[in-house]
C-alpha atoms as a PDB file:
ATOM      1  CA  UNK A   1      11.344  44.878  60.364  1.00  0.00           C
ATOM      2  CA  UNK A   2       7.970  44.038  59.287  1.00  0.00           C
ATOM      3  CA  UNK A   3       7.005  44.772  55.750  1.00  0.00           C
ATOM      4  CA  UNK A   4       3.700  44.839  53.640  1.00  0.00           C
ATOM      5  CA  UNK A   5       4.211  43.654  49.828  1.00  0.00           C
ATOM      6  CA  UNK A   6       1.100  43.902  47.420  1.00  0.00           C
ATOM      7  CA  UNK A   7       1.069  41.509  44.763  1.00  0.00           C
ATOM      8  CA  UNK A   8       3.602  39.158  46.077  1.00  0.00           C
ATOM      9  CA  UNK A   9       2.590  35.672  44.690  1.00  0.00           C
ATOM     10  CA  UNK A  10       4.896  36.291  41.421  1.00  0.00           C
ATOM     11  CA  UNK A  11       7.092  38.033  39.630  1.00  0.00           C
ATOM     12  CA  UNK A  12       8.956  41.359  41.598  1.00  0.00           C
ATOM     13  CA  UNK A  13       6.327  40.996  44.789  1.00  0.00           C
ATOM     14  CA  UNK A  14       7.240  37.203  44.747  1.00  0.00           C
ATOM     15  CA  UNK A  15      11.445  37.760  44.178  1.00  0.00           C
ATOM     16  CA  UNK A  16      11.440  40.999  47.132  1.00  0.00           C
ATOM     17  CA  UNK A  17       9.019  38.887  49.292  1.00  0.00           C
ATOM     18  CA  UNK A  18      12.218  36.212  49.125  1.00  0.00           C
ATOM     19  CA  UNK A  19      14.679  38.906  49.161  1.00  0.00           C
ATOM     20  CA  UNK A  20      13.775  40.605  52.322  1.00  0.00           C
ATOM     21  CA  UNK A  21      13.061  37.396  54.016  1.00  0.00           C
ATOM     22  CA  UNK A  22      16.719  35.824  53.712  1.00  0.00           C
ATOM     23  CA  UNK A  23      18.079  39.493  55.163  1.00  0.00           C
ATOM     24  CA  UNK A  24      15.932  38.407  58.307  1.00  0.00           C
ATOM     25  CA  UNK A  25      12.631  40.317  58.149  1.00  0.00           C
ATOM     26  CA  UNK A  26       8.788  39.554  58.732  1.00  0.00           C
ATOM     27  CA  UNK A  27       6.957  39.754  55.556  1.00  0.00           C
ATOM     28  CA  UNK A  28       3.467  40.163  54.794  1.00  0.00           C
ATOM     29  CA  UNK A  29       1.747  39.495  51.615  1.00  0.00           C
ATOM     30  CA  UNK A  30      -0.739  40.921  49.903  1.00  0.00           C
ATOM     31  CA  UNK A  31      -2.409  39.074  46.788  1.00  0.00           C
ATOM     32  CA  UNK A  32      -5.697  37.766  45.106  1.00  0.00           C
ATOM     33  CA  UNK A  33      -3.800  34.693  44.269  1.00  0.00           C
ATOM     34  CA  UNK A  34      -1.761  32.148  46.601  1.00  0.00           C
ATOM     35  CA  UNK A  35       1.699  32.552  47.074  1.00  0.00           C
ATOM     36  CA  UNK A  36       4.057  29.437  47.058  1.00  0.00           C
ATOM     37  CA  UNK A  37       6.593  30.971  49.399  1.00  0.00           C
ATOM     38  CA  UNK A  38       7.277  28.469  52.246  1.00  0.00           C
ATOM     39  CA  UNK A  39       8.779  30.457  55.227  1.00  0.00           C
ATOM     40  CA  UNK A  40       8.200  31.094  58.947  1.00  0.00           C
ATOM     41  CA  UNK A  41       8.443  34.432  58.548  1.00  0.00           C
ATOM     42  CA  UNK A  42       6.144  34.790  55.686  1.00  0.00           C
ATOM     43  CA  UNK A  43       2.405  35.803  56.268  1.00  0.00           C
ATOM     44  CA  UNK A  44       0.074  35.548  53.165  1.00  0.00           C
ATOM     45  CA  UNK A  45      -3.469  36.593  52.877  1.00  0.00           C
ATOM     46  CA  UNK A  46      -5.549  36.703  50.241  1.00  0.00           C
ATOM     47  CA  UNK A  47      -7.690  39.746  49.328  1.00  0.00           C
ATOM     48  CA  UNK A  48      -8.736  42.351  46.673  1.00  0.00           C
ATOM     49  CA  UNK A  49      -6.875  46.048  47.024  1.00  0.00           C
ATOM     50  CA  UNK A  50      -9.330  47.615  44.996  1.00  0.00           C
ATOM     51  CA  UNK A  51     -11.675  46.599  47.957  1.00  0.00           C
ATOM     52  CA  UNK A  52     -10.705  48.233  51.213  1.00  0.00           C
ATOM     53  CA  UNK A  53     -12.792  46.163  53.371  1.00  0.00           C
ATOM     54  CA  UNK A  54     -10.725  43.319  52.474  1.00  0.00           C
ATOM     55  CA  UNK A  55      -7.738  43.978  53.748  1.00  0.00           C
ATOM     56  CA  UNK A  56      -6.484  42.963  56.818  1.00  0.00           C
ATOM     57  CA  UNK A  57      -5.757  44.448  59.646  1.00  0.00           C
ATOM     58  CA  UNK A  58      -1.849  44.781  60.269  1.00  0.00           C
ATOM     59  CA  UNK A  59       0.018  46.010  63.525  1.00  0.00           C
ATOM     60  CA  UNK A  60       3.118  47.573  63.075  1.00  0.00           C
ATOM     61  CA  UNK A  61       4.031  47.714  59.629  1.00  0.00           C
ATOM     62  CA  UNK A  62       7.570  49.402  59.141  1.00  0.00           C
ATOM     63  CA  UNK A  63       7.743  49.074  55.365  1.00  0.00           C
ATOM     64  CA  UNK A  64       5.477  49.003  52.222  1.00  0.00           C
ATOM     65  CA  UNK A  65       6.412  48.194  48.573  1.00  0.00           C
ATOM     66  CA  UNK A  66       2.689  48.642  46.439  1.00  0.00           C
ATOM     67  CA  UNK A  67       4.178  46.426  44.150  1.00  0.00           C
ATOM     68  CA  UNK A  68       0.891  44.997  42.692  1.00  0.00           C
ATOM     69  CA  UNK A  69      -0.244  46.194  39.504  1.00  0.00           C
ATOM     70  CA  UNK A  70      -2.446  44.801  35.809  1.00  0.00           C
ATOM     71  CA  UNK A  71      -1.800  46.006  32.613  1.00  0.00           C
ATOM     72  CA  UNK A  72      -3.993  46.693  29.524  1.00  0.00           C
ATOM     73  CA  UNK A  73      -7.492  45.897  31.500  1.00  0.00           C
ATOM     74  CA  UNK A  74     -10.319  48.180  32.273  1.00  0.00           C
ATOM     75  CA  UNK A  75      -9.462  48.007  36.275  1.00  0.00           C
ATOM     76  CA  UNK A  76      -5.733  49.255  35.378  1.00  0.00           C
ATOM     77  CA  UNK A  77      -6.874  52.893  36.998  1.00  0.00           C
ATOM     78  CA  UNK A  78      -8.893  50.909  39.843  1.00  0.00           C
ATOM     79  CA  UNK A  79      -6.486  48.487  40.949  1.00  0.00           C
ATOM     80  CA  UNK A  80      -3.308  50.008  40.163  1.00  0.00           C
ATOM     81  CA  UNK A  81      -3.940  53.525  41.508  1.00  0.00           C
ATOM     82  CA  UNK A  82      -7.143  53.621  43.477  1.00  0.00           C
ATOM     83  CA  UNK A  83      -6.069  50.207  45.155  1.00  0.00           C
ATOM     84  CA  UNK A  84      -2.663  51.657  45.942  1.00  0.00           C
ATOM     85  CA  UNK A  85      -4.310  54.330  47.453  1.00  0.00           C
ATOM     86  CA  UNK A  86      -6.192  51.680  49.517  1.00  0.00           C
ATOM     87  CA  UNK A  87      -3.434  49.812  50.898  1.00  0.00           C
ATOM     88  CA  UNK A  88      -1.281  53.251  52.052  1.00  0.00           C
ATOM     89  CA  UNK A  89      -3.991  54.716  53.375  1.00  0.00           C
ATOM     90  CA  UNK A  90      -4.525  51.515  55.598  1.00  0.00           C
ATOM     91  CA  UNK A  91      -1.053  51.192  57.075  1.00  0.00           C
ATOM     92  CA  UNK A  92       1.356  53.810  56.328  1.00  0.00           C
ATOM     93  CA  UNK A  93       0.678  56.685  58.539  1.00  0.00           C
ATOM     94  CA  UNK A  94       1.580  55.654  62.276  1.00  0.00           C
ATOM     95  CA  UNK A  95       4.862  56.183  64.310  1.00  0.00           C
ATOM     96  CA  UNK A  96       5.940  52.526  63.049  1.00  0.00           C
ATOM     97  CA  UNK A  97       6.374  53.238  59.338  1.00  0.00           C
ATOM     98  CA  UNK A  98      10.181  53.334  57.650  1.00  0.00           C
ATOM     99  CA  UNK A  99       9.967  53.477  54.354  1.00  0.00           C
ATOM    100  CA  UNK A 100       7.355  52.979  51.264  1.00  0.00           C
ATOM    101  CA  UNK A 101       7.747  52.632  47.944  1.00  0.00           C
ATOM    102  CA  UNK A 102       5.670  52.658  45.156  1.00  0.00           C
ATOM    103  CA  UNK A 103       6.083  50.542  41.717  1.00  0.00           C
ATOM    104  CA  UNK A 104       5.402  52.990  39.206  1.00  0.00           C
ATOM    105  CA  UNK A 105       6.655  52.739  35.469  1.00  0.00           C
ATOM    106  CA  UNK A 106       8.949  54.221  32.831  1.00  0.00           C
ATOM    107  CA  UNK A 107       5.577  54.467  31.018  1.00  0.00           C
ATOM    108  CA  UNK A 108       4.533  57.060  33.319  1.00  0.00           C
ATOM    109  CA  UNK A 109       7.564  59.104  32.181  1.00  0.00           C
ATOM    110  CA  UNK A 110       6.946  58.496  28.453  1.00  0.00           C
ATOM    111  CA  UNK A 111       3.708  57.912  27.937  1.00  0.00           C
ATOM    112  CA  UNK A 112       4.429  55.025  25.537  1.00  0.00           C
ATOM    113  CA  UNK A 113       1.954  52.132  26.510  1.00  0.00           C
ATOM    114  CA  UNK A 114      -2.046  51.413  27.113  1.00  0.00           C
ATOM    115  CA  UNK A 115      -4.091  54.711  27.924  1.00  0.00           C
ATOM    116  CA  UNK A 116      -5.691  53.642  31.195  1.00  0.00           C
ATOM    117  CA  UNK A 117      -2.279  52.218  32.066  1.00  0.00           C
ATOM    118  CA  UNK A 118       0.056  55.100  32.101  1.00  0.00           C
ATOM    119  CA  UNK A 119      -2.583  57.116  33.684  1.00  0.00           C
ATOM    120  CA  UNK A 120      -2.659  54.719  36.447  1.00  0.00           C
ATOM    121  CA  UNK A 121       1.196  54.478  36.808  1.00  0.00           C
ATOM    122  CA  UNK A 122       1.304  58.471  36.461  1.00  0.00           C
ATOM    123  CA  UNK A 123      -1.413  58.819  39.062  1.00  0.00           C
ATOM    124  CA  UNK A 124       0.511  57.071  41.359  1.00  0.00           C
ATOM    125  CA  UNK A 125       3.789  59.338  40.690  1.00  0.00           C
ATOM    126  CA  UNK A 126       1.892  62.393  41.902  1.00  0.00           C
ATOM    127  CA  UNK A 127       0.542  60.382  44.664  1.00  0.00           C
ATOM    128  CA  UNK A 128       3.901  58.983  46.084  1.00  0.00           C
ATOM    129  CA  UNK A 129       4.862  63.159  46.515  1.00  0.00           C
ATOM    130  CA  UNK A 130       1.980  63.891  48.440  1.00  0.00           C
ATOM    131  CA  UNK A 131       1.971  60.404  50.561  1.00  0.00           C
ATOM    132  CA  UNK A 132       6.365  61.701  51.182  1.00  0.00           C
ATOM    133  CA  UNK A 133       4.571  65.314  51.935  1.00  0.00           C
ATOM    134  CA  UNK A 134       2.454  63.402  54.934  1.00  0.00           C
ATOM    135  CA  UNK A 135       5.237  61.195  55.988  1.00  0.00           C
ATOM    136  CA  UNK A 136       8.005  63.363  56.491  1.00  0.00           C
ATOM    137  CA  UNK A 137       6.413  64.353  60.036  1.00  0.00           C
ATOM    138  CA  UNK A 138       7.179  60.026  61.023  1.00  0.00           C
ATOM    139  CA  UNK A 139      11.202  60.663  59.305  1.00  0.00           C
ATOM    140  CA  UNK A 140       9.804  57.810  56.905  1.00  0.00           C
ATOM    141  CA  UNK A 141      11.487  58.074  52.994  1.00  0.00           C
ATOM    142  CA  UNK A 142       8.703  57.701  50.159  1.00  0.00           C
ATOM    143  CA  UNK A 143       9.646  57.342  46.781  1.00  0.00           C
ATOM    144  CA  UNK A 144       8.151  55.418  43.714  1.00  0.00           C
ATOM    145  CA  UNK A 145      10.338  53.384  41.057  1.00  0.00           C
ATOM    146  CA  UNK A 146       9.781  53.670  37.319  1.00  0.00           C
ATOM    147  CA  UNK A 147      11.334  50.492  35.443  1.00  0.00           C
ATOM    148  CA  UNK A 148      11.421  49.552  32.008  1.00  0.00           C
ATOM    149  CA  UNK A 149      11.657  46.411  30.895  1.00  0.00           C
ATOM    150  CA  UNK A 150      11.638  43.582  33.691  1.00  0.00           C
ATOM    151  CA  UNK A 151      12.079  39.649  32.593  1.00  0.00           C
ATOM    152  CA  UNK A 152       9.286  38.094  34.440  1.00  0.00           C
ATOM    153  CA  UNK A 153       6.885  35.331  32.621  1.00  0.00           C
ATOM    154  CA  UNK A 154       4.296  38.788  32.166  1.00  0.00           C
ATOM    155  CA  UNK A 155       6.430  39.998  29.800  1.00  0.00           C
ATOM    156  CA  UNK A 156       6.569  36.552  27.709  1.00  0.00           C
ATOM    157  CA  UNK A 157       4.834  37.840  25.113  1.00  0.00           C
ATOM    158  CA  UNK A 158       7.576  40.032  23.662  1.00  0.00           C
ATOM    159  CA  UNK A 159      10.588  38.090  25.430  1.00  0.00           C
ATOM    160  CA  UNK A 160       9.655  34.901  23.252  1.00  0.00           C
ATOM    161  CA  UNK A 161       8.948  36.689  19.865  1.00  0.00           C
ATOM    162  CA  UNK A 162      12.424  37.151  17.877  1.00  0.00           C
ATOM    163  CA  UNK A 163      10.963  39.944  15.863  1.00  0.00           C
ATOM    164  CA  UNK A 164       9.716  42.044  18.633  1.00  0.00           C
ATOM    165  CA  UNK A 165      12.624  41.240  21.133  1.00  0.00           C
ATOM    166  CA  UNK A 166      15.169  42.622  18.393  1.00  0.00           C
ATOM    167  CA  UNK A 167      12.726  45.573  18.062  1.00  0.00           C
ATOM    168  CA  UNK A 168      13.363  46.271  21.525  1.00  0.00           C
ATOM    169  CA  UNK A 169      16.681  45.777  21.963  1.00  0.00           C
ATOM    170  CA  UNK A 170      17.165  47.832  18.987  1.00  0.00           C
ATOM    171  CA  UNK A 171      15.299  50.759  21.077  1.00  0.00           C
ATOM    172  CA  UNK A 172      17.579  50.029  24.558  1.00  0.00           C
ATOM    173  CA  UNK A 173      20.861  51.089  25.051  1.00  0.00           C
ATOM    174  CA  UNK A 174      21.864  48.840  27.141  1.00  0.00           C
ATOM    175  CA  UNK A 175      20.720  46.270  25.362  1.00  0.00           C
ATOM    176  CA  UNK A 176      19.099  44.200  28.084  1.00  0.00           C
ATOM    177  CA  UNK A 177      16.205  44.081  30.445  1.00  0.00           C
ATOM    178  CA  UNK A 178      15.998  43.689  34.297  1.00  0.00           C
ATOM    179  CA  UNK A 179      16.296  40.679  36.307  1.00  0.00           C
ATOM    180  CA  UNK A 180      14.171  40.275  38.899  1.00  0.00           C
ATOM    181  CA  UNK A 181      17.333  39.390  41.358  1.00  0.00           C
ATOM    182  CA  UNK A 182      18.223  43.679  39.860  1.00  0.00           C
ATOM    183  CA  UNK A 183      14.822  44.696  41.022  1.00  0.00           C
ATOM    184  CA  UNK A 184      14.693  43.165  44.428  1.00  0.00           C
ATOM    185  CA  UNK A 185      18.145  44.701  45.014  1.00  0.00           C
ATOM    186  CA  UNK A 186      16.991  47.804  43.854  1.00  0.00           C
ATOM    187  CA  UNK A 187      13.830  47.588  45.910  1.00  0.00           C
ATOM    188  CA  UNK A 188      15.729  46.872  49.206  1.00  0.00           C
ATOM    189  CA  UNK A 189      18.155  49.611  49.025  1.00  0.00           C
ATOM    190  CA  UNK A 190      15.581  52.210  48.627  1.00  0.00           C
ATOM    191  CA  UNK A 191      13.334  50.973  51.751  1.00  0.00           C
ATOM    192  CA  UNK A 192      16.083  49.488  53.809  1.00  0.00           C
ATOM    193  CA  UNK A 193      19.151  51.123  53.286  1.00  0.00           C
ATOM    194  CA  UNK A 194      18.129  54.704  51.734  1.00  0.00           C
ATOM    195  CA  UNK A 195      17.683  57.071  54.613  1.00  0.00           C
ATOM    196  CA  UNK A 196      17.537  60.364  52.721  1.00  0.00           C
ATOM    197  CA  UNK A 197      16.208  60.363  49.356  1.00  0.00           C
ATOM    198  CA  UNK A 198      12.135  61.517  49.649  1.00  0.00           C
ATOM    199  CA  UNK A 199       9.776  62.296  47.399  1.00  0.00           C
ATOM    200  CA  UNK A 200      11.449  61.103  44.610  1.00  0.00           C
ATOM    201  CA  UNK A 201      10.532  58.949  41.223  1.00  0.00           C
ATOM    202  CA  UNK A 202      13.786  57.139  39.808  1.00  0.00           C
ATOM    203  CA  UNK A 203      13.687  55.920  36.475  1.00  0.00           C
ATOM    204  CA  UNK A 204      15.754  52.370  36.011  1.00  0.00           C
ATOM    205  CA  UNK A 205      15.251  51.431  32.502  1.00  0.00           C
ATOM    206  CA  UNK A 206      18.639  50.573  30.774  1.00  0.00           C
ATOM    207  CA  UNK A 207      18.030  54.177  28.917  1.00  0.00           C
ATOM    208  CA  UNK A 208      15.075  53.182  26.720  1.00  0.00           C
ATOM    209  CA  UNK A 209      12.400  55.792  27.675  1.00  0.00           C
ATOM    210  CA  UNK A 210      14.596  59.364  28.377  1.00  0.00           C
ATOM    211  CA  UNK A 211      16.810  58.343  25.056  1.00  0.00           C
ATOM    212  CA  UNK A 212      13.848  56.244  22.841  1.00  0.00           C
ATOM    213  CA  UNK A 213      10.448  56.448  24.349  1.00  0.00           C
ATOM    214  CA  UNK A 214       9.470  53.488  22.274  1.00  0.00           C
ATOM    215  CA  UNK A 215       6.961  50.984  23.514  1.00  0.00           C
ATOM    216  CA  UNK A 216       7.050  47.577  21.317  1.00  0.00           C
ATOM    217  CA  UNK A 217       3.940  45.375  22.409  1.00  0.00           C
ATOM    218  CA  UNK A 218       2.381  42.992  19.682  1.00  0.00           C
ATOM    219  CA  UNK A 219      -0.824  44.437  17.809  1.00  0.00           C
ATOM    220  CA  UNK A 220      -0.055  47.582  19.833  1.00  0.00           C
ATOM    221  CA  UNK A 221      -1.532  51.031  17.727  1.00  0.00           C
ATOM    222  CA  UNK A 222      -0.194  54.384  18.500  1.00  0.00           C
END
């Protein structure tokens, strides 16, 4: 199949551009940076989301995972959700499309991060139900997936401070975080394999938010 990933030069888009392209699919990538991803099958082009007239035009897209996202900025709402809104708009409602997901966050569920942030990542929630509303008419599944803490070099900030790494630990049941090998799993089974479950926003967060809702972030102010 041929699928669309935003944001796919690092981090998740990077590790489910790799992941769907050693189970034998066509991927396009979406990003305002390069990608080092060196594969026949893997199509790179380099544009803005937040700017519609940038983005390519693509035939036949089966699958897309808006994966690309910025945190803590004053484009968070732009990018993030009006972007997203962008790229689906584009390419997701023809006879070809399978599956889309979005990349939400546990913060949309908690509200326990940077204002513009978790309105962004809540926006797109509500947005995923009425984009699954649309699609149902093409038998396409859309859901959106709300993670907690992922270990990608983003996140370095907290991963490499003792202090606030045993802060957060001390707020996670299962006292670990997300691989990004965990996500891209997690990413393929709900575009490739899922067949059924629509409209839906699943929370993977080793039980911080729903049992804590504590967000640990240095020089962060409630």
């Amino acid at each position: 199949m041929n699928i669309l990933i935003t944001g796919s030069s690092s981090g998740i888009g990077k590790s489910c551009a790799i992941k769907y392209l050693n189970e034998g699919h066509i991927v396009y990538g979406l990003d305002v940076k390069e990608a080092n991803i060196s594969h026949p099958n893997y199509h790179h082009f380099i544009c803005d989301i937040k700017n519609k007239e940038s983005l390519p035009n693509l035939d036949n897209i089966n699958i897309i995972f808006n994966n690309a996202g910025i945190q803590n900025s004053s484009d968070d709402i732009d990018n993030n959700l009006k972007g997203t809104i962008n790229v689906t708009e584009k390419y997701a409602f023809t006879d070809n499309i399978k599956s889309i997901l979005f990349n939400a966050s546990a913060s949309a569920r908690s509200g326990q991060e940077f204002p513009l942030y978790v309105a962004s990542k809540a926006g797109i929630v509500g947005y995923m139900k009425n984009v699954a509303i649309r699609c149902a008419k093409y038998n396409a599944t859309v859901n959106s997936i709300s993670l907690g803490g992922v270990l990608t070099d983003s996140n370095n900030l907290v991963m490499n401070d003792k202090k606030l790494w045993a802060d957060i630990m001390n707020v996670t049941p299962l006292k670990k975080w997300m691989t990004l090998e965990e996500v891209s799993n997690w990413v393929y089974f709900l575009t490739v394999i899922n067949r059924s479950m629509s409209g839906q926003d699943l929370l993977i967060d080793n039980g911080e938010a729903d049992l804590n809702s504590t967000f640990v972030w240095p020089d962060y102010n409630n």
